[in-house]
Protein backbone atom coordinates (compact mmCIF):
# COMPACT_ATOMS: atom_id res chain seq x y z
CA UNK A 1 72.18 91.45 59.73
CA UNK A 2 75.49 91.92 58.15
CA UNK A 3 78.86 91.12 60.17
CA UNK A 4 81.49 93.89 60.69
CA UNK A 5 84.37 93.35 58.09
CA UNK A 6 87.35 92.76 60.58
CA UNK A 7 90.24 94.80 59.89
CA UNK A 8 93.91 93.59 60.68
CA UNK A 9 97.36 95.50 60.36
CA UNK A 10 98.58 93.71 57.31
CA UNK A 11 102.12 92.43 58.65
CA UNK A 12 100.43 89.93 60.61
CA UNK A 13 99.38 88.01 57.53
CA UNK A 14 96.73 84.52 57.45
CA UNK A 15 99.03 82.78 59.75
CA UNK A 16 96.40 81.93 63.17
CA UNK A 17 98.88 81.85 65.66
CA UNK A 18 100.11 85.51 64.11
CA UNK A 19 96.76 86.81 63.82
CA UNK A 20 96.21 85.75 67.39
CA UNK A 21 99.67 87.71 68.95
CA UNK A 22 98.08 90.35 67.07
CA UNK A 23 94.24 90.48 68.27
CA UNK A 24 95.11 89.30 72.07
CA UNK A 25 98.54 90.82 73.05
CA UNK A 26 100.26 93.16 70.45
CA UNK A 27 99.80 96.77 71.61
CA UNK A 28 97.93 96.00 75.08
CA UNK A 29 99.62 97.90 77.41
CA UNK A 30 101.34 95.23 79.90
CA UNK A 31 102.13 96.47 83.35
CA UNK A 32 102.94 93.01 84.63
CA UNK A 33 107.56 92.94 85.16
CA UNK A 34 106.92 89.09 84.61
CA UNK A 35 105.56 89.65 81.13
CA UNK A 36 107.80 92.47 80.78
CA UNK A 37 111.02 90.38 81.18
CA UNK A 38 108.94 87.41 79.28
CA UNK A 39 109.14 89.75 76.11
CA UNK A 40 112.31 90.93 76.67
CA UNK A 41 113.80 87.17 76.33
CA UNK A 42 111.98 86.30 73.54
CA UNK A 43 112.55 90.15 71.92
CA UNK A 44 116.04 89.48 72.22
CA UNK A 45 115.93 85.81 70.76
CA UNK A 46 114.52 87.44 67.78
CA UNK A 47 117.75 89.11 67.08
CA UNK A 48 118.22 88.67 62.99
CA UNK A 49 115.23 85.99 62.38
CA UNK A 50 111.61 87.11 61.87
CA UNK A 51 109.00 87.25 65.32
CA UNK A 52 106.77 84.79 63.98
CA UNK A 53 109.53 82.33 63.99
CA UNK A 54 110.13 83.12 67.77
CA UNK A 55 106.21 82.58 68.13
CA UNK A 56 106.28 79.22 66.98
CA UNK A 57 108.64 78.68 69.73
CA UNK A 58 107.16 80.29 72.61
CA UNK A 59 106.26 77.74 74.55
CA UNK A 60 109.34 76.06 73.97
CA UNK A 61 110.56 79.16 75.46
CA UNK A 62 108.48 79.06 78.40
CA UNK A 63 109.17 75.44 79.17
CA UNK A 64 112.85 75.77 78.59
CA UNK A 65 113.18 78.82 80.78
CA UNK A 66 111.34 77.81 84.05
CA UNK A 67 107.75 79.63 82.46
CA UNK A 68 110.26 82.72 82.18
CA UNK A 69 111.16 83.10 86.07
CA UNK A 70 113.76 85.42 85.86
CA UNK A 71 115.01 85.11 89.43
CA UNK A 72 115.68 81.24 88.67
CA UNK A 73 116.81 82.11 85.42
CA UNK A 74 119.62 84.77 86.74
CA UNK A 75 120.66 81.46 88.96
CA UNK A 76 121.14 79.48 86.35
CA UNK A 77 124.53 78.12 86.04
CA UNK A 78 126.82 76.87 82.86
CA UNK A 79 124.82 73.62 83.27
CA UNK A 80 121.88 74.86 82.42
CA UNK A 81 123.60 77.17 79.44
CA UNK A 82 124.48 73.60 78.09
CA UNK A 83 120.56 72.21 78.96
CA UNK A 84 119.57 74.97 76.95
CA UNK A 85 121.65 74.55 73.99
CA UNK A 86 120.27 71.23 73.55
CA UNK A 87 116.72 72.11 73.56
CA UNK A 88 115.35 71.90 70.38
CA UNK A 89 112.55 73.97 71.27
CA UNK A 90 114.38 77.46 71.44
CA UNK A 91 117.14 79.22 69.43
CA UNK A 92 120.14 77.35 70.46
CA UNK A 93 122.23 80.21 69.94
CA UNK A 94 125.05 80.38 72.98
CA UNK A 95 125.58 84.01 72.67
CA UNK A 96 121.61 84.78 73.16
CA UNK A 97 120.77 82.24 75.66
CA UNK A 98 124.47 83.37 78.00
CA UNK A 99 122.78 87.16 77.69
CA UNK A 100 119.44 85.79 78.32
CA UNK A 101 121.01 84.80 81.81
CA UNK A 102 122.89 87.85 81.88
CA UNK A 103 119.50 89.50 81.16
CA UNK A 104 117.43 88.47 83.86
CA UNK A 105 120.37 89.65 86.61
CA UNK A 106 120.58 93.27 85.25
CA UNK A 107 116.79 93.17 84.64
CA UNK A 108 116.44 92.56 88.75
CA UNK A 109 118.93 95.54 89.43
CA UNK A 110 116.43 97.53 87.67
CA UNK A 111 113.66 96.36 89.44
CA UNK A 112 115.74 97.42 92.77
CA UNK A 113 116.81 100.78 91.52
CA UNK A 114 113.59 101.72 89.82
CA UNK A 115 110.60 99.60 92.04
CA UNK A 116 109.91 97.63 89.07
CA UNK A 117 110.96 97.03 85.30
CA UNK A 118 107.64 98.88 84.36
CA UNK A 119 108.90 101.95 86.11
CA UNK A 120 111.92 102.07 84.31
CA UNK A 121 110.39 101.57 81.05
CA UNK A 122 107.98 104.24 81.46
CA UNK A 123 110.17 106.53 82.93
CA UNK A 124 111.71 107.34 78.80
CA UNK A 125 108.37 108.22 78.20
CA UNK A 126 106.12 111.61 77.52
CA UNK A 127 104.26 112.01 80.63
CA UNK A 128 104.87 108.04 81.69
CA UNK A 129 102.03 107.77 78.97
CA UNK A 130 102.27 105.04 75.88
CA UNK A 131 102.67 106.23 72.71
CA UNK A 132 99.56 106.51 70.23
CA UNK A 133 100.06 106.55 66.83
CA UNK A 134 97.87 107.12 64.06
CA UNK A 135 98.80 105.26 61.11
CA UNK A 136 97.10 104.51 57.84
CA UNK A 137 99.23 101.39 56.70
CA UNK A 138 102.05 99.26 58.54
CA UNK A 139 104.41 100.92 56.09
CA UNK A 140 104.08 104.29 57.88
CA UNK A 141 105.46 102.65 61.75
CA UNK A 142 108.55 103.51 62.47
CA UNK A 143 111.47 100.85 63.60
CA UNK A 144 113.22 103.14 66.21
CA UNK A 145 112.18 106.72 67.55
CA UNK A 146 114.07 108.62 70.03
CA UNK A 147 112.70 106.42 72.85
CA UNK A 148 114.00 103.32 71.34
CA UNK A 149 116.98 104.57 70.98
CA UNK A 150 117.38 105.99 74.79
CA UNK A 151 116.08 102.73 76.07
CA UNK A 152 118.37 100.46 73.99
CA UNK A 153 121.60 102.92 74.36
CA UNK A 154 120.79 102.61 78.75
CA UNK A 155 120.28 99.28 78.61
CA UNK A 156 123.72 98.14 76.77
CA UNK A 157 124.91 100.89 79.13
CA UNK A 158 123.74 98.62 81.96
CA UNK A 159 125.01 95.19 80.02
CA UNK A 160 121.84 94.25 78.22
CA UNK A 161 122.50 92.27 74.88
CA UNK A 162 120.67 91.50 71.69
CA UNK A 163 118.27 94.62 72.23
CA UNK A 164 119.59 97.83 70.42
CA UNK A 165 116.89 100.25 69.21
CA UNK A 166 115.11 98.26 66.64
CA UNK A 167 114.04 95.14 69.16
CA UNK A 168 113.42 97.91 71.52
CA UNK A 169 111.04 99.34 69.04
CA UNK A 170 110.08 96.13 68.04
CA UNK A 171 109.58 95.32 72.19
CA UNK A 172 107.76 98.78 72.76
CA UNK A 173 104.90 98.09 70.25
CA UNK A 174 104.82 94.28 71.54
CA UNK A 175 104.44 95.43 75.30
CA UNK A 176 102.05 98.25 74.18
CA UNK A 177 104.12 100.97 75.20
CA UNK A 178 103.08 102.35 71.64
CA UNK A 179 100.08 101.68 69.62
CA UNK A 180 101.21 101.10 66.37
CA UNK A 181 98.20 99.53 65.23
CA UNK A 182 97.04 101.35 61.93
CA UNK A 183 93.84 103.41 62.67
CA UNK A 184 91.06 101.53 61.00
CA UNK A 185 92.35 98.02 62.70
CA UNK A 186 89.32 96.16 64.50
CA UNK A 187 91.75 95.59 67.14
CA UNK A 188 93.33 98.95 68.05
CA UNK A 189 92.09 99.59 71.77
CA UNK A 190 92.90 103.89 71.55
């Protein structure tokens, strides 16, 4: 008996821990506000470098930022800014790890105003429905749509930084609120 040839989207390369974000999470609709806010953080870190260089440093992430609590992390003070910029195991970049604070309080008025961050996100789409597409090759994905750029233009409306349409593209296909996985991938679930 022959094994079935497995089939990845290409931009996830030979790396393991790449092709693992790709098999496990990437596209999986998440309903979950705490992995929600998880991926916006590390979204939003990702600002200018590539993701896979933000994967690398995910646990560093999660260790660094209380396992990505964001009702400590909207506490934290300019203590822990300074904690943070000494911990080699994120991007010590002041201006992204001030908004990540800044993040987690305006992500919390959401969750008040809307009943939860999932609400909100799904409330910019078709029907409340994720987004399938069919794609051939990575090439064809797009890196904003009209929904990206609704999301990202409310969200800096609200006082969300680092996430303008293309990291809210970038977020949407991470958080599987569209299936950009190309349509003879082993791993696309629709």
């Amino acid at each position: 008996m022959s094994k079935k040839e497995i089939i990845r989207c290409s931009w996830c390369g030979q790396d393991p821990l790449y092709q693992d974000y790709h098999d496990q999470e990437w596209g999986k609709q998440v309903k979950d506000d705490g992995t929600l806010f998880e991926f916006l953080i590390l979204e939003s870190a990702q600002a200018g470098l590539s993701w896979i260089t933000i994967l690398k440093r995910r646990e560093g992430y999660r260790r660094a930022y209380d396992n990505f609590d964001y009702r400590k992390i909207a506490q934290y003070t300019e203590s822990d800014v300074e904690r943070l910029m000494q911990d080699e195991g994120i991007i010590r970049n002041r201006l992204k790890v001030k908004s990540s604070i800044a993040n987690a309080r305006i992500f919390m008025e959401i969750q008040q105003e809307f009943g939860s961050f999932y609400n909100y996100l799904y409330s910019f789409l078709p029907n409340g429905e994720p987004i399938i597409n069919t794609l051939e090759n990575a090439k064809e994905a797009p890196v904003t749509t009209s929904v990206s750029d609704a999301i990202a233009k409310d969200l800096k409306k609200r006082g969300v930084k680092f996430f303008g349409s293309t990291i809210c593209y970038a977020y949407m296909q991470a958080v599987g609120m569209v299936n950009d996985h190309i349509a003879s991938c082993s791993f696309r679930t629709a």
